[in-house]
Protein backbone atom coordinates (compact mmCIF):
# COMPACT_ATOMS: atom_id res chain seq x y z
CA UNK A 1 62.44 40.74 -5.95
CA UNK A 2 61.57 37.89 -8.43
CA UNK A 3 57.41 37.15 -8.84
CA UNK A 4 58.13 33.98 -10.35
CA UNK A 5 57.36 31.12 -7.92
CA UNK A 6 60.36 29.06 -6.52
CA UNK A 7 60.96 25.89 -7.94
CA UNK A 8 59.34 24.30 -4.19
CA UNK A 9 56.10 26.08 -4.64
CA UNK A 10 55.93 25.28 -8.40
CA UNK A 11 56.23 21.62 -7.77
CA UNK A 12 54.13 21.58 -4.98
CA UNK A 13 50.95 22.62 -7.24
CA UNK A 14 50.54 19.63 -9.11
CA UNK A 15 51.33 17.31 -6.33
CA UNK A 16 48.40 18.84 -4.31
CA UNK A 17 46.29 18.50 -7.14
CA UNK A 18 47.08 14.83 -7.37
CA UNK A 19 46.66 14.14 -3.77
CA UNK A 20 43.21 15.68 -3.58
CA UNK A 21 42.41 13.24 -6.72
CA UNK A 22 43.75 10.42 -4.87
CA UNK A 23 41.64 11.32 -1.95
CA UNK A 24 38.15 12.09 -4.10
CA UNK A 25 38.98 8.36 -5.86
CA UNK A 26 39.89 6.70 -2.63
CA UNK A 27 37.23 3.88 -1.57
CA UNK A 28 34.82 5.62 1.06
CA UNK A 29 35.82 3.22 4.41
CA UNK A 30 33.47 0.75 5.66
CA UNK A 31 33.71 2.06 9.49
CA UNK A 32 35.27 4.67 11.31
CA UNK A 33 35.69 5.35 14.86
CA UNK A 34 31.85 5.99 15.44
CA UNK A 35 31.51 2.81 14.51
CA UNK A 36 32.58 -1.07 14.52
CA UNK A 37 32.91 -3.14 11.63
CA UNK A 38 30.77 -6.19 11.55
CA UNK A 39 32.15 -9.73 10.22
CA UNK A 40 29.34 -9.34 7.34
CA UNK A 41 30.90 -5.97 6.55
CA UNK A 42 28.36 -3.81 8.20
CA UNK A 43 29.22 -1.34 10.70
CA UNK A 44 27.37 -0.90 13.37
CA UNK A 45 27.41 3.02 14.77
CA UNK A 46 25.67 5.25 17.49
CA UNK A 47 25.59 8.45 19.05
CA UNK A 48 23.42 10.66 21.97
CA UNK A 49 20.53 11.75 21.00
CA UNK A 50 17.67 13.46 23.76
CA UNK A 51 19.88 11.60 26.24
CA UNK A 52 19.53 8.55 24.66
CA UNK A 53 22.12 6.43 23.10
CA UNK A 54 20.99 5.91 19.25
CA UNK A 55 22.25 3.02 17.37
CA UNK A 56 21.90 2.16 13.77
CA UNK A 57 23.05 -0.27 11.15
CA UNK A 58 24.49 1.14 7.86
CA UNK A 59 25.66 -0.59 4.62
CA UNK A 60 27.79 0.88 2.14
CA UNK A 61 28.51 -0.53 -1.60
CA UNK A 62 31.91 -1.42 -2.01
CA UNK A 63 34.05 1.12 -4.59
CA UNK A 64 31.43 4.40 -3.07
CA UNK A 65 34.44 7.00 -4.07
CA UNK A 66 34.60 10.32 -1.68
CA UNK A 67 33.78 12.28 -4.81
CA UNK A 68 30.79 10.20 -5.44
CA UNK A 69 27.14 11.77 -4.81
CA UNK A 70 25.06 8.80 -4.07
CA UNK A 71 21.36 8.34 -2.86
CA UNK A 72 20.55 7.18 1.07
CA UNK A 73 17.43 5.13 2.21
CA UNK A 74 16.51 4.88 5.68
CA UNK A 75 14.41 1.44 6.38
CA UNK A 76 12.61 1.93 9.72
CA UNK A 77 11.69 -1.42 11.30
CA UNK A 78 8.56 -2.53 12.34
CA UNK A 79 7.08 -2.13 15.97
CA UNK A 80 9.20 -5.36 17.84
CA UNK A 81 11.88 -5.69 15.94
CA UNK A 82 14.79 -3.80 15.11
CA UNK A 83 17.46 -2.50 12.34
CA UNK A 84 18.81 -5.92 11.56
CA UNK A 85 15.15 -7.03 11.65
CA UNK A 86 14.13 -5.05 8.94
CA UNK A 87 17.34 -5.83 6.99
CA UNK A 88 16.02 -9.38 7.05
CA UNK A 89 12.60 -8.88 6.45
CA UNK A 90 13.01 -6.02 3.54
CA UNK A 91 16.12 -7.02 1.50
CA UNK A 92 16.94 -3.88 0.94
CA UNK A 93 20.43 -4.26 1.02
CA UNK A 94 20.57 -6.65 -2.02
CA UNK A 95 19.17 -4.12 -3.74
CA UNK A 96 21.46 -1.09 -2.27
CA UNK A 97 24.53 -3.08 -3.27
CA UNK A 98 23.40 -3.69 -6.81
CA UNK A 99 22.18 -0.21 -7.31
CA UNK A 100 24.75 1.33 -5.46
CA UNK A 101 23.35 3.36 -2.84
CA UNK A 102 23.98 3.35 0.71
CA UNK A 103 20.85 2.44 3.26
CA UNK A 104 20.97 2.22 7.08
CA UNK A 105 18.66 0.64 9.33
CA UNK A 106 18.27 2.66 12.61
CA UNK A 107 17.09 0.96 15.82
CA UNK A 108 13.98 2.15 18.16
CA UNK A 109 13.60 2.71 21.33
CA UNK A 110 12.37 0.51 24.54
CA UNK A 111 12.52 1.01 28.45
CA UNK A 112 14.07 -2.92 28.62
CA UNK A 113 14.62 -5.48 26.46
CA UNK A 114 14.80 -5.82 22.85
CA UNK A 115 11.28 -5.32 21.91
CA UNK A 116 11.77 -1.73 20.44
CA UNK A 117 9.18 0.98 19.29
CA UNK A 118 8.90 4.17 17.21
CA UNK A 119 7.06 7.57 18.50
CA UNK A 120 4.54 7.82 15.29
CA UNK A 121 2.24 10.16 17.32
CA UNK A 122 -0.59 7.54 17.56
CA UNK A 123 1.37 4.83 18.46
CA UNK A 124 3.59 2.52 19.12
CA UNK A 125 4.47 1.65 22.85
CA UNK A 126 7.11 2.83 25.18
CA UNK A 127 8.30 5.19 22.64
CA UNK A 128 4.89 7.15 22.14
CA UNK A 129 3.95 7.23 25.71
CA UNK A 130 8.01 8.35 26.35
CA UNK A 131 7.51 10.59 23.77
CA UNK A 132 10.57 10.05 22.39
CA UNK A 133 12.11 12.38 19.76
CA UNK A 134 12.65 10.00 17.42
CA UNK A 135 11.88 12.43 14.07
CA UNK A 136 14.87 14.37 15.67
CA UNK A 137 16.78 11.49 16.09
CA UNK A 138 16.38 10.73 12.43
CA UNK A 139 16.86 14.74 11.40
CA UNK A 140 19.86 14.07 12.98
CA UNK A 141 20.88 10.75 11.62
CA UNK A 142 20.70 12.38 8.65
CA UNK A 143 23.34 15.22 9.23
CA UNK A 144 25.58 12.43 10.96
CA UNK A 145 25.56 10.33 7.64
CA UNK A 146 25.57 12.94 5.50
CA UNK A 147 29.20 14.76 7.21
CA UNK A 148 30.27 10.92 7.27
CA UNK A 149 29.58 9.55 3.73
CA UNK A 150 29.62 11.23 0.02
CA UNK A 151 25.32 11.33 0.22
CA UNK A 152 23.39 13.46 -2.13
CA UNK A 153 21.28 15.94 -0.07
CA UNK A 154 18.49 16.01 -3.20
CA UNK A 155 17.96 11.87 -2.57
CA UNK A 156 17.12 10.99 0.44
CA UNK A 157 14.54 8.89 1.30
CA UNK A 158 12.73 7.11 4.19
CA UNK A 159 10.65 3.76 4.47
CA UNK A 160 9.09 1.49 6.78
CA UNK A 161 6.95 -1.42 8.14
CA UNK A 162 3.65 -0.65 9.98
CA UNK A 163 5.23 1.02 12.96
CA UNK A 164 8.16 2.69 11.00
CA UNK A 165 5.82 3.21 8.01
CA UNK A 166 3.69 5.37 10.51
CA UNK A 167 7.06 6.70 11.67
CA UNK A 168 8.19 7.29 7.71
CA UNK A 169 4.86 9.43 7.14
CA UNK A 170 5.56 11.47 10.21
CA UNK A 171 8.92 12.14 8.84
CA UNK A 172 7.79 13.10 5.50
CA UNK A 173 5.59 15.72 7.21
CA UNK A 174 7.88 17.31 9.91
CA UNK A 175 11.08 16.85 7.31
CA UNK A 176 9.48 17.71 4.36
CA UNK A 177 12.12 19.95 3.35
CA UNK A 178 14.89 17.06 3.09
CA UNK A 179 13.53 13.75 2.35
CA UNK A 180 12.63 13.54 -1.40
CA UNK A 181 9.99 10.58 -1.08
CA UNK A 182 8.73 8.13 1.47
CA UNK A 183 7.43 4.57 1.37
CA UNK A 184 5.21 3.19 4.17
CA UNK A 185 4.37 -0.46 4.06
CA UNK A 186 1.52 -1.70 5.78
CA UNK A 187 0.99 1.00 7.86
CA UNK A 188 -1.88 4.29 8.40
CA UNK A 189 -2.30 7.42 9.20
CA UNK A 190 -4.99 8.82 11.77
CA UNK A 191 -6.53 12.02 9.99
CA UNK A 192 -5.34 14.85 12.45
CA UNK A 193 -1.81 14.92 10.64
CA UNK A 194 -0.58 18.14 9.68
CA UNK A 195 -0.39 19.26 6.19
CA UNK A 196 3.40 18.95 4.79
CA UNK A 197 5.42 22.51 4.43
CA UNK A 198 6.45 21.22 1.37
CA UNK A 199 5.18 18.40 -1.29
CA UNK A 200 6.41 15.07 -0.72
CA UNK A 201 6.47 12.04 -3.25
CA UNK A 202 5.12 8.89 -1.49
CA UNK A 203 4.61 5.20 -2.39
CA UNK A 204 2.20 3.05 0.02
CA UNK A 205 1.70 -0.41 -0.27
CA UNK A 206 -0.73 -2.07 1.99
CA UNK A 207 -1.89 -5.91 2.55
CA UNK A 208 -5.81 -6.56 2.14
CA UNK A 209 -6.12 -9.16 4.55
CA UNK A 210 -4.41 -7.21 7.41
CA UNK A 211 -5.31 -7.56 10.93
CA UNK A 212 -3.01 -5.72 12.64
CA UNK A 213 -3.61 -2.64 10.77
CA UNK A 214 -6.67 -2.82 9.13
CA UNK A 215 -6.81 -2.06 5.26
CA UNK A 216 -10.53 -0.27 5.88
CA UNK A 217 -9.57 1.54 8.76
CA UNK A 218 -10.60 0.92 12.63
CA UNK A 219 -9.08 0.02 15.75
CA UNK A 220 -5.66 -1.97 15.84
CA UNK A 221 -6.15 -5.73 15.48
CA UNK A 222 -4.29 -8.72 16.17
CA UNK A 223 -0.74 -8.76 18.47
CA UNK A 224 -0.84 -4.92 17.65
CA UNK A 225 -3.89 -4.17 19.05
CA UNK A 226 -2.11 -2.88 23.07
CA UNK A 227 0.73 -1.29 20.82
CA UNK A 228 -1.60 1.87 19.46
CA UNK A 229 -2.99 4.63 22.21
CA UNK A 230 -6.69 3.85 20.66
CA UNK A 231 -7.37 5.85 18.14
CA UNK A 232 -8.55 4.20 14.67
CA UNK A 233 -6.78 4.41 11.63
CA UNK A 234 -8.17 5.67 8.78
CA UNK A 235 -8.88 3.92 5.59
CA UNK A 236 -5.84 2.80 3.66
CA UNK A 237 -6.10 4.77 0.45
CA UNK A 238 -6.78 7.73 2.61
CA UNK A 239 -2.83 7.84 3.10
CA UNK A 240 -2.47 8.58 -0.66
CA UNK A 241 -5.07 11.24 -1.10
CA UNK A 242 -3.28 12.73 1.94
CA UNK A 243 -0.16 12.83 0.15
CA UNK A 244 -1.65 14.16 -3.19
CA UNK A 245 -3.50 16.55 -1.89
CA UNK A 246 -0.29 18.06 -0.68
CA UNK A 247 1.27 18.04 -3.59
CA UNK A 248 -1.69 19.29 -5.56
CA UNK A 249 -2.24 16.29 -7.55
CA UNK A 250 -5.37 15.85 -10.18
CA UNK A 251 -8.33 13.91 -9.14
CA UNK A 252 -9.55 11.51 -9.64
CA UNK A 253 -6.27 9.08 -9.80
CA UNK A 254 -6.17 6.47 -12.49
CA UNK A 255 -6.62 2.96 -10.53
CA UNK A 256 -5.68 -0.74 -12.49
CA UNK A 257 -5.62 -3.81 -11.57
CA UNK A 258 -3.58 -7.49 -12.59
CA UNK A 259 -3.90 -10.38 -10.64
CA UNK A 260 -4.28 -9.40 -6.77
CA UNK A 261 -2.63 -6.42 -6.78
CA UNK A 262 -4.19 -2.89 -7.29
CA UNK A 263 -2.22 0.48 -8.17
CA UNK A 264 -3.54 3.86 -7.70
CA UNK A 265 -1.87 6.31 -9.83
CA UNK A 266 -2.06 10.15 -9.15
CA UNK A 267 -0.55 12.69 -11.57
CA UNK A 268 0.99 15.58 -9.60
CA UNK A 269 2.86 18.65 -10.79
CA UNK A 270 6.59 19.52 -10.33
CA UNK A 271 7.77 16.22 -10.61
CA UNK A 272 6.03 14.94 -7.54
CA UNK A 273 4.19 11.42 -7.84
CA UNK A 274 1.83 9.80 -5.66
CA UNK A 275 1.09 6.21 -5.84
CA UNK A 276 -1.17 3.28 -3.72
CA UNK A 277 -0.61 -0.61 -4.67
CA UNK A 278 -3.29 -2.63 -2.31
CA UNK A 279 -2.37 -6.15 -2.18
CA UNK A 280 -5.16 -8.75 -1.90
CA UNK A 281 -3.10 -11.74 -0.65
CA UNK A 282 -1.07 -9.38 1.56
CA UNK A 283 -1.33 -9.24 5.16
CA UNK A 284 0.65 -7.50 7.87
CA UNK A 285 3.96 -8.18 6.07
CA UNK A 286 6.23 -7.05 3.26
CA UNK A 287 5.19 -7.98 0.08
CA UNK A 288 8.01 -10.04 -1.81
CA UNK A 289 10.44 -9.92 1.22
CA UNK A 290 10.45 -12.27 4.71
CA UNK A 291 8.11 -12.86 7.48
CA UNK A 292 9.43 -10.99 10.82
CA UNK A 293 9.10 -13.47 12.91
CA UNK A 294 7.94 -17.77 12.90
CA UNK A 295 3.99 -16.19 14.04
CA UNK A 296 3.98 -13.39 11.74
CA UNK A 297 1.84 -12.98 8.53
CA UNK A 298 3.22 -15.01 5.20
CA UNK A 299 4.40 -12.00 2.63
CA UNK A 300 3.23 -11.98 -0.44
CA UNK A 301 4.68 -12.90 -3.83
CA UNK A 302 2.38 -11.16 -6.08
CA UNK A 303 4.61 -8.02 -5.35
CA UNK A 304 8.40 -7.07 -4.65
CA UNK A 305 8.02 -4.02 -2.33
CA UNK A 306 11.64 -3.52 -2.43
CA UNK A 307 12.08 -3.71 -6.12
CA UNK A 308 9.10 -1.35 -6.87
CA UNK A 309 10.07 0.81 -3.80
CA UNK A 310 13.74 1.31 -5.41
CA UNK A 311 12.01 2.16 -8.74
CA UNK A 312 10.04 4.86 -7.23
CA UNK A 313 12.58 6.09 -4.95
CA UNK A 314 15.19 6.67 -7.67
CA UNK A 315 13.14 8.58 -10.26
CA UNK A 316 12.53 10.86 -7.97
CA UNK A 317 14.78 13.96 -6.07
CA UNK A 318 13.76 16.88 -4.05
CA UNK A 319 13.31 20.02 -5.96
């Protein structure tokens, strides 16, 4: 019997090889059937989580190939609000579609209404006394998108407003071995956190003349003050040394200022990077981006949070 391959089989080879090129070249769809397509182009998806149904926004350049490895940042909203909220507010999908990475915007949690929360431990609302799971929710968002879209497991990142930026620091400790940096904005952490199983990069950027969430440390302030379960934050740098002294950073950091904003610099080993802007004409808002609602705080424009977020977020990958 011959060992030369028939003439089908020899044909087929390079027609196989050309379809799986096709395929790996082939624009990544904009929806799917977890999900319906928006008339803005962004598709809206969900799935069970805890026994909860979890929804979330997600935006996706146009061109993203299926061979393509790109980076993914998760935007957490603010306590109130929701993913299309924090679309508004952030502008961070400008920025994903002109750096070409894909970022979602997942939705908290309420008992009625639209007024929706995150479980950050100390606060906020119906989600932290329900005790939702939402870092599982995320741990799972995170498998969901990454079976669903071509994401590169050594860039993901999270970020958030006050509520989701105590959510994104909570994250960054319980999913320390997946997310590659974090970047609360205008939010705290409480001193009882648990240290990090592995070093995390972090960015924190918070407003000086904040009432909600006061840049000193203390008790919750203004329309947040019924939101936290009463215990005070801590002082606002204390979120970087936190993060430093997980990743073994030098002290002291190296601190400048120009104009009203003031960076904190730490230098950390293995690539990590630690960083604190305080913004003087900042209050509970996001610097450079839009005010979350007609009564909320006037962002500042002394600073693009997005802009320097992105910066941060893409020179750095898990190791």
């Amino acid at each position: 019997m011959s060992h030369l391959p028939s003439v089908r089989t020899a044909a087929a080879i390079p027609w196989r090889r050309l379809l799986l090129l096709l395929l790996l070249m082939a624009p990544w769809p904009s929806s799917d059937a977890q999900g319906r397509r928006r008339r803005d182009g962004s598709t809206m998806q969900q799935f069970t989580h805890g026994g909860r149904t979890r929804s979330y926004l997600v935006r996706v350049p146009p061109g993203i190939t299926r061979g393509a490895r790109v980076p993914l940042v998760i935007v957490l909203h603010g306590g109130g609000g929701d993913g299309r909220n924090a679309e508004q507010m952030t502008g961070f999908t400008a920025k994903a579609m002109a750096e070409r990475f894909i970022v979602v915007y997942p939705d908290g949690t309420s008992r009625r209404g639209p007024l929706l929360t995150w479980n950050a431990g100390h606060c906020c609302g119906p989600a932290m006394e329900d005790r939702v799971d939402d870092v599982g929710f995320i741990h799972a968002l995170l498998d969901t998108l990454s079976a669903r879209y071509p994401i590169d497991p050594s860039r993901l990142y999270a970020t958030g407003m006050s509520n989701g930026a105590m959510l994104s620091h909570r994250l960054g400790i319980e999913l320390s071995h997946r997310l590659a940096a974090i970047a609360p904005v205008v939010g705290a952490l409480f001193g009882d956190e648990a240290r990090p199983a592995n070093p995390v990069s972090a960015i924190i950027i918070n407003g000086m003349l904040d009432a909600s969430v006061p840049f000193n440390g203390g008790p919750p302030g203004g329309r947040a003050a019924r939101a936290w379960e009463g215990t005070p934050a801590r002082p606002s740098l204390e979120q970087a040394t936190f993060w430093a002294s997980a990743a073994w950073c030098t002290v002291p950091p190296q601190r400048s200022t120009r104009g009203p904003v003031t960076r904190t610099v730490y230098t950390c080993p293995g690539g990590q990077a630690v960083e604190h802007y305080a913004v003087a004409d900042n209050g509970h808002a996001w610097p450079g981006g839009r005010p979350g609602s007609a009564m909320g705080d006037p962002p500042s424009s002394s600073l693009d949070a997005t802009d320097v977020i992105w910066r941060f977020f893409a020179a750095h990958r898990k190791r």
